[in-house]
Structures are given as C-alpha cells and as structure tokens.
C-alpha atoms as a PDB file:
ATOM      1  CA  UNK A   1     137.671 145.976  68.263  1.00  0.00           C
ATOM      2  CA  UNK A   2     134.737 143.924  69.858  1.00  0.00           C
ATOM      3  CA  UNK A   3     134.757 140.168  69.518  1.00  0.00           C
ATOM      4  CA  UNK A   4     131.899 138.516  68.369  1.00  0.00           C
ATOM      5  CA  UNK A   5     130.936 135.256  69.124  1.00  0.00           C
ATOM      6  CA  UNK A   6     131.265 132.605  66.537  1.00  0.00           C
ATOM      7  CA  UNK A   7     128.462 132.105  64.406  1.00  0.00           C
ATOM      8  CA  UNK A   8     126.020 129.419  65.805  1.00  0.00           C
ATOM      9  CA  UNK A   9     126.173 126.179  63.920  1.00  0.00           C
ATOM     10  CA  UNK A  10     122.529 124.810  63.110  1.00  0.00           C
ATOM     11  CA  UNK A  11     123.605 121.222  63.035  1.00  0.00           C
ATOM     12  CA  UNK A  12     125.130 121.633  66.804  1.00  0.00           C
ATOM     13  CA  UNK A  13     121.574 123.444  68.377  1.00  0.00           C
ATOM     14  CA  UNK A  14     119.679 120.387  66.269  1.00  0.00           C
ATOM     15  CA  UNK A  15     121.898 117.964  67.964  1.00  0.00           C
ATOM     16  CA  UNK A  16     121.568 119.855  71.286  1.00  0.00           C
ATOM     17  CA  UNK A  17     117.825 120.003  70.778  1.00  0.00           C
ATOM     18  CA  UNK A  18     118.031 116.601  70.126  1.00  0.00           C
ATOM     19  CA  UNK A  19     119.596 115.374  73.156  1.00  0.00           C
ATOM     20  CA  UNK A  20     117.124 117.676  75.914  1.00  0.00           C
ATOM     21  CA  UNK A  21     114.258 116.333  73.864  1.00  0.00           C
ATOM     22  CA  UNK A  22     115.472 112.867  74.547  1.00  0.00           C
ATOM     23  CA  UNK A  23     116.225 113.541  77.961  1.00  0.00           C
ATOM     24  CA  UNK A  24     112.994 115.159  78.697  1.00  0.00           C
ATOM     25  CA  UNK A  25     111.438 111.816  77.283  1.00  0.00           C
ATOM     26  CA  UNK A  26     113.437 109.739  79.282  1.00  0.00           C
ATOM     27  CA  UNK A  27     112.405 111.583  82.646  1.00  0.00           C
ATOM     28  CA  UNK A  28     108.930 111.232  81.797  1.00  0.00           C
ATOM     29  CA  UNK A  29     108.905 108.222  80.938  1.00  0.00           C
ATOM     30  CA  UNK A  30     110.511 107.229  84.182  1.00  0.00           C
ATOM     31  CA  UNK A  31     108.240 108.880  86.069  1.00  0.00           C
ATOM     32  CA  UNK A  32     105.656 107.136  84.377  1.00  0.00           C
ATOM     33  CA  UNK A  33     107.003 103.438  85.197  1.00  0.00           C
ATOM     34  CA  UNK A  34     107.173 105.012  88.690  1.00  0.00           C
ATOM     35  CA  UNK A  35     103.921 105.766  88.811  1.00  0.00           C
ATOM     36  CA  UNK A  36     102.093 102.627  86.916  1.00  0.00           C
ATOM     37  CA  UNK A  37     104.646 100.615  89.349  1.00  0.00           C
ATOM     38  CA  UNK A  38     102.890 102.533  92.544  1.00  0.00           C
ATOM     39  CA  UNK A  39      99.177 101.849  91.128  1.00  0.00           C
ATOM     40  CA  UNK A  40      99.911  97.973  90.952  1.00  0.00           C
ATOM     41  CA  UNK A  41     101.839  97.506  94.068  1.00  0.00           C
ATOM     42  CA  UNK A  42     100.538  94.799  96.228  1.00  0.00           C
ATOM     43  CA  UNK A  43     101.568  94.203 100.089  1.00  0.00           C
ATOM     44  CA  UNK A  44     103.513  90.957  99.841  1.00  0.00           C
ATOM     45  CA  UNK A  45     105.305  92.388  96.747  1.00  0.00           C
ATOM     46  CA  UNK A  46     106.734  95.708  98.731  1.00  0.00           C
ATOM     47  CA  UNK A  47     107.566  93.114 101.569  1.00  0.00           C
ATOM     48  CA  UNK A  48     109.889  91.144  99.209  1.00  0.00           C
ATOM     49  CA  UNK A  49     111.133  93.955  97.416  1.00  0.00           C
ATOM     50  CA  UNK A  50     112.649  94.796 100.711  1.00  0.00           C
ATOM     51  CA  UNK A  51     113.728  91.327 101.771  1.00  0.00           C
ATOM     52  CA  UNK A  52     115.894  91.348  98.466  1.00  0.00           C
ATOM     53  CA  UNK A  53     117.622  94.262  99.653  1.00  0.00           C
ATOM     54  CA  UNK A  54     117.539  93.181 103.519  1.00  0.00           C
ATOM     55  CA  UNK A  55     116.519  96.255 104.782  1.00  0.00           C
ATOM     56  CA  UNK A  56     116.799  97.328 108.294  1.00  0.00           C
ATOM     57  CA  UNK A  57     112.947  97.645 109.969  1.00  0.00           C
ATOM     58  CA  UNK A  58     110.677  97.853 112.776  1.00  0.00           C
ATOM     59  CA  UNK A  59     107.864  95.595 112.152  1.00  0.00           C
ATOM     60  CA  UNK A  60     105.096  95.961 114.792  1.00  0.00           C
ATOM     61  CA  UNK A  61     102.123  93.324 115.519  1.00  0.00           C
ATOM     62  CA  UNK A  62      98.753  93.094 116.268  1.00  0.00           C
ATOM     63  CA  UNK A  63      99.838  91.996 119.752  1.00  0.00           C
ATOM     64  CA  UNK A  64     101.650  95.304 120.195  1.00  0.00           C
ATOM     65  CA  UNK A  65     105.202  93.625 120.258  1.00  0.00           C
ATOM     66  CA  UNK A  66     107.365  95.198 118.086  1.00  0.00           C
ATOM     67  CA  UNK A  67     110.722  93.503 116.503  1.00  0.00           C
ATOM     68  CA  UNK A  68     113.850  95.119 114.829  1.00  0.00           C
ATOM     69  CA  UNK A  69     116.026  93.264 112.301  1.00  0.00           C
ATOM     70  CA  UNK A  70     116.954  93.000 108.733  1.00  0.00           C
ATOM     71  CA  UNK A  71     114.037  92.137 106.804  1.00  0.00           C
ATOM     72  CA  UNK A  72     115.360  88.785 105.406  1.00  0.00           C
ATOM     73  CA  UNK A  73     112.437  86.476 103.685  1.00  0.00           C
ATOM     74  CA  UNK A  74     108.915  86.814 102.854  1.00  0.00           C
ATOM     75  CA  UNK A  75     106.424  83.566 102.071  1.00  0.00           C
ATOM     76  CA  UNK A  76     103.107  83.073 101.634  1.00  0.00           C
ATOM     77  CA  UNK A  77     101.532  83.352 105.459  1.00  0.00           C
ATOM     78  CA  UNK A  78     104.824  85.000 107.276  1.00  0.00           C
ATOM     79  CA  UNK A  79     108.185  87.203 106.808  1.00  0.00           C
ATOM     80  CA  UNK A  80     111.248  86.706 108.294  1.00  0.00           C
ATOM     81  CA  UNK A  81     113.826  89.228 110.415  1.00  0.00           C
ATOM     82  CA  UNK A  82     117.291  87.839 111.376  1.00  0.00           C
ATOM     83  CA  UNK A  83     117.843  90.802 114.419  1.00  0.00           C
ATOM     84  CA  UNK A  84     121.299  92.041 115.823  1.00  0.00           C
ATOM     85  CA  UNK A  85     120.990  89.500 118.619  1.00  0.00           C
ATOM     86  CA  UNK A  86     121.132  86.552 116.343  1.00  0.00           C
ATOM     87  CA  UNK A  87     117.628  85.848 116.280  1.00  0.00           C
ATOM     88  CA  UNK A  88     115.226  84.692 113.715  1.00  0.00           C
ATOM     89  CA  UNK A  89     111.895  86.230 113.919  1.00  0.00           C
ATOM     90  CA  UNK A  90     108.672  84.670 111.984  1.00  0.00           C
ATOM     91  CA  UNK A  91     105.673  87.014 112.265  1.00  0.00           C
ATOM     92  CA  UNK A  92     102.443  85.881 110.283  1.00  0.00           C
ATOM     93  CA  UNK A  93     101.424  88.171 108.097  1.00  0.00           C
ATOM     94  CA  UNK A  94      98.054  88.698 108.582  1.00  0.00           C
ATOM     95  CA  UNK A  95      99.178  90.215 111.969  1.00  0.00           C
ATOM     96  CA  UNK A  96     101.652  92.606 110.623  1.00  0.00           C
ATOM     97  CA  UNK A  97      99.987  95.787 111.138  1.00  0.00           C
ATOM     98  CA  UNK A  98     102.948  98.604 110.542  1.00  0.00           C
ATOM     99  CA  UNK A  99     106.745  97.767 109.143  1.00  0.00           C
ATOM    100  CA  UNK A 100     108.440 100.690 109.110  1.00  0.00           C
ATOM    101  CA  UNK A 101     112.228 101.278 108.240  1.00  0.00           C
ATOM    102  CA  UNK A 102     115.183 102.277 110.437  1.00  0.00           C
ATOM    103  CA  UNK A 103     115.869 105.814 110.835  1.00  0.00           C
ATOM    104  CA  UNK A 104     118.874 105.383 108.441  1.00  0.00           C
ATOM    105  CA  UNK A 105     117.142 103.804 105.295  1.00  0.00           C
ATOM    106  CA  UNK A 106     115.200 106.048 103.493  1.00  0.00           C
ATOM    107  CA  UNK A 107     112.176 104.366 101.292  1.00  0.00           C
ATOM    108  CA  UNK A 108     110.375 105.641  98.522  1.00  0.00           C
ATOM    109  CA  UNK A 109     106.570 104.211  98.165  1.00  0.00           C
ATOM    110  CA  UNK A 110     105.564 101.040  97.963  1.00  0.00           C
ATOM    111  CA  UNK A 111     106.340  99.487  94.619  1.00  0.00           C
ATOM    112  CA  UNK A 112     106.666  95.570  94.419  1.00  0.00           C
ATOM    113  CA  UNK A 113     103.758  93.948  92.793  1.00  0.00           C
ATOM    114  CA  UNK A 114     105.537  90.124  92.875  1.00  0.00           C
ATOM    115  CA  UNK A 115     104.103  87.408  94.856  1.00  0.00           C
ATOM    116  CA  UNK A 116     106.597  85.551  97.481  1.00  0.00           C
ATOM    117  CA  UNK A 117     108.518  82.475  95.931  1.00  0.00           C
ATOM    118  CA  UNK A 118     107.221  79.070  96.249  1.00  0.00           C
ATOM    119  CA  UNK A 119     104.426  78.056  98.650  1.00  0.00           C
ATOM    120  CA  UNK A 120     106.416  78.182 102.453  1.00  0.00           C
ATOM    121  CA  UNK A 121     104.523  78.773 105.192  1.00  0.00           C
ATOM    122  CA  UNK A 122     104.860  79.603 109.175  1.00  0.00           C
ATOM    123  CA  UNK A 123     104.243  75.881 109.285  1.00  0.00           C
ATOM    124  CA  UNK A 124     106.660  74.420 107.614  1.00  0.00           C
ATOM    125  CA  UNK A 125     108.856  76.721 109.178  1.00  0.00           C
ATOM    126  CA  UNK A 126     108.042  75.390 112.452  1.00  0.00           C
ATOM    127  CA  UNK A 127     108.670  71.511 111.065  1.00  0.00           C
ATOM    128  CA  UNK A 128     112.435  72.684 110.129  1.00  0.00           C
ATOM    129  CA  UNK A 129     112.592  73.855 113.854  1.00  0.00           C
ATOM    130  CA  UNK A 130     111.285  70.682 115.020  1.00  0.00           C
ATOM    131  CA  UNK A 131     113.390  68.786 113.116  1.00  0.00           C
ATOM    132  CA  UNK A 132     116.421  70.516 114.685  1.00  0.00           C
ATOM    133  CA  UNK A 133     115.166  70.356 118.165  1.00  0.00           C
ATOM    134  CA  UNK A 134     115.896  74.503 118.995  1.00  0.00           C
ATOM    135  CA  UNK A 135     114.223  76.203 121.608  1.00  0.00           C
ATOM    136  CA  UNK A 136     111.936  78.543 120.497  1.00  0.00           C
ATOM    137  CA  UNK A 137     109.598  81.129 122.087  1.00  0.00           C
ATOM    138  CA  UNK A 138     106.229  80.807 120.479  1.00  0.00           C
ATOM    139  CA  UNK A 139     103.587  83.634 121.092  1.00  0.00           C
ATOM    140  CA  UNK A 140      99.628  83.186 120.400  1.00  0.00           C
ATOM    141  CA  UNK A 141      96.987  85.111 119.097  1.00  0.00           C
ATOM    142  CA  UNK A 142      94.972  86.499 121.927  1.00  0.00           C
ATOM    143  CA  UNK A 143      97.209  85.278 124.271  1.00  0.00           C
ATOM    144  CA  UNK A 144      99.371  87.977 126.052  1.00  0.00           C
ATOM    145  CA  UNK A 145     102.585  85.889 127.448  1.00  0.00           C
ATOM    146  CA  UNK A 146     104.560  83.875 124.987  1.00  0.00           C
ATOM    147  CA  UNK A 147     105.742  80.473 125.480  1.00  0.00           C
ATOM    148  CA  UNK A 148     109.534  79.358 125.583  1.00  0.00           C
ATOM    149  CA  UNK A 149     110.114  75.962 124.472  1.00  0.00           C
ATOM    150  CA  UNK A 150     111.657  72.795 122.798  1.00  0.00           C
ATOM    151  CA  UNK A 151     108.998  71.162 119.877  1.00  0.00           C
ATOM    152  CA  UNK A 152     108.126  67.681 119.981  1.00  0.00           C
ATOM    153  CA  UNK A 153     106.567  67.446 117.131  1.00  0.00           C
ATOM    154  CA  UNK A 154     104.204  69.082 114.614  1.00  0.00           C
ATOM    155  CA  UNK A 155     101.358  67.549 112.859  1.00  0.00           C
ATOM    156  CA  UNK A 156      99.156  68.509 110.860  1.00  0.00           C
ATOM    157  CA  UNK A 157      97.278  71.786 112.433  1.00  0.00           C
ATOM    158  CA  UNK A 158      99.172  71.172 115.939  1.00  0.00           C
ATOM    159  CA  UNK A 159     102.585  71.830 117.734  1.00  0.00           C
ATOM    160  CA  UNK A 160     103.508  69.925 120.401  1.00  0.00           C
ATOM    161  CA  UNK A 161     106.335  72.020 122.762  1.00  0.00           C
ATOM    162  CA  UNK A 162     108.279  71.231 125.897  1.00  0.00           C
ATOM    163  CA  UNK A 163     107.611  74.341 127.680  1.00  0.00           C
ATOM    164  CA  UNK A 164     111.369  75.091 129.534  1.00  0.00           C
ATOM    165  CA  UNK A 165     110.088  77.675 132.002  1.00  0.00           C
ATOM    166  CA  UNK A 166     108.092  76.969 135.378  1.00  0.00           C
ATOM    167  CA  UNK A 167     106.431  73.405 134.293  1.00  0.00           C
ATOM    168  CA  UNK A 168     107.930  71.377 131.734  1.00  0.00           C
ATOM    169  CA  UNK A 169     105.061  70.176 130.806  1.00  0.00           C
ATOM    170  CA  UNK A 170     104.601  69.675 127.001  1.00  0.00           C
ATOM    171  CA  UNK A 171     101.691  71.511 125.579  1.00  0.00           C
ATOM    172  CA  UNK A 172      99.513  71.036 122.659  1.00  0.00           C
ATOM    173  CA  UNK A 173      99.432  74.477 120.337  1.00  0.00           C
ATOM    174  CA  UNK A 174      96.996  74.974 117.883  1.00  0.00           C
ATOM    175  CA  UNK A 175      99.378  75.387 114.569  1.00  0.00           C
ATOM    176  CA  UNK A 176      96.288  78.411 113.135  1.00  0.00           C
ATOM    177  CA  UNK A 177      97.143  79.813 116.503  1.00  0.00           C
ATOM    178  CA  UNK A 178     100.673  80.876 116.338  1.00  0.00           C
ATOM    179  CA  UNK A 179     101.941  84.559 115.331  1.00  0.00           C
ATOM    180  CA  UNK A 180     105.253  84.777 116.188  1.00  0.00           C
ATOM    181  CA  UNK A 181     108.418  82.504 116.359  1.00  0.00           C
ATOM    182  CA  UNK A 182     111.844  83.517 117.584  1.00  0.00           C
ATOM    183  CA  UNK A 183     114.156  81.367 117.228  1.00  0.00           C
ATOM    184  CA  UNK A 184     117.707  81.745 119.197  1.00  0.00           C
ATOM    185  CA  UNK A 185     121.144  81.215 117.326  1.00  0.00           C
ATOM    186  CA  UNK A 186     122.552  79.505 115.306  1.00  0.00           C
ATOM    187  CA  UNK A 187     119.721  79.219 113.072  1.00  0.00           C
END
C-alpha cells in the first residue's frame, strides 16, 4: 500500500505564507533604509561612522604622504589616526584626498550622514600640544619637507615652534597653513 502524505492544513500554509510575506517585507524594506541612507551620506558623516568603529585605513594627502592607523576621531577641520607606532596623526580635512581601508576590513558604501561632535578644530588641537610641550612634526601646505619641533606657543592664527633639527631656531607658522601633525607617544 502507498503512503500518502498527510493532508495539508490551510491554517499552517496561511501561517507559512504569512511569515515569507513578512520576511520579504522586511528585506525590502532594509534595502530601502540602505539605499535612502546611501543618497544622504555626507563626507564627514562616513568619516565618523568609521572613527566609531576605529577602523584600520590608509588615508592619503594632497601632499602625496600617505599615513596608516586606526581611524580614531573626526572634528570639524581634521581627523585623527593613532598608528601602530604610537603616533597621533591630525590631517586637515580639506586635504584628505583618498582614505581607503586595510586590506582586512571590508566596507560597504558610504553611509553616515552625521556631522562631527562639538566644534574642535586642528587648532585647538595644536593648543593641547602646546600646552604639554611634545615634539611634534608639523608639515605645510605647499611646502615639501616637514618641520620637527617643540611649540612655544599658539595664538590666534600662528604657531610658534622650536625647530629640533639643524637650527633651533623658533619659527613663526601660519596656523591656516598647517596640514598635518604627528605627534610622538604618549599622547
């Protein structure tokens, strides 16, 4: 004698229906969010969705230079890297030109559409270092060899640093001028 199956309850395929409609939905409606959350995302918003989850990247400059490091802070004019070597590097933004992640993360699209917290910029960055008297190495915009140095003092548009290479003699830095800070450990 063949066995038939059992006979197929309609409540259980309504239920089952049910549940890949929903599912269905739900993908959709993901995708959806994905999408809207691609259309409205914004530089600085990508930068610090990545700086919440420190990830690993290359971030390359106008200049050419090119640091590695975990992606640690964005503000309003800079980001920060902390890098294997215990350094902290500040690149201004508006010379950022490609940041690209380390072979092992993987990245979807660009999705962050927040602006950075608070108002901090590569300036008052460079008072904190003053404060604490670290050397620093300080490189310029359109000027090829960067400068390694104690700060003096920082005014208002100006740094003043103790060059430690060659002549010590302190020079005066335009403040609008500077594109990149690193900053030896402990920091």
């Amino acid at each position: 004698m063949i066995e038939r199956p059992p006979p197929r309850d309609p409540y259980v395929e309504l239920a089952d229906d049910a549940a890949h409609e929903e599912a269905l939905r739900s993908r959709a409606e993901s995708r959806a969010r994905l999408e809207r959350a691609e259309r409205t995302a914004t530089w600085l918003g990508a930068l610090h969705d990545l700086a919440e989850r420190g990830v690993e990247v290359a971030v390359t400059a106008a200049s050419g230079r090119r640091h590695r490091g975990a992606l640690i802070g964005v503000a309003t004019d800079h980001l920060a890297l902390s890098s294997g070597e215990d350094r902290l590097v500040l690149v201004a933004l508006d010379t950022v030109r490609l940041v690209r992640p380390e072979p092992r993360q993987r990245l979807g699209s660009a999705t962050g559409d927040r602006p950075p917290p608070g108002d901090r910029t590569l300036a008052d960055a460079l008072d904190r270092h003053v404060e604490q008297r670290r050397a620093l190495t300080v490189v310029l915009r359109d000027v090829p060899e960067p400068l390694r140095g104690q700060p003096v003092a920082i005014g208002e548009d100006v740094l003043s640093l103790r060059l430690t290479l060659g002549d010590p003699a302190t020079v005066l830095l335009p403040v609008s001028a500077v594109v990149e800070v690193i900053v030896d450990a402990p920091w």
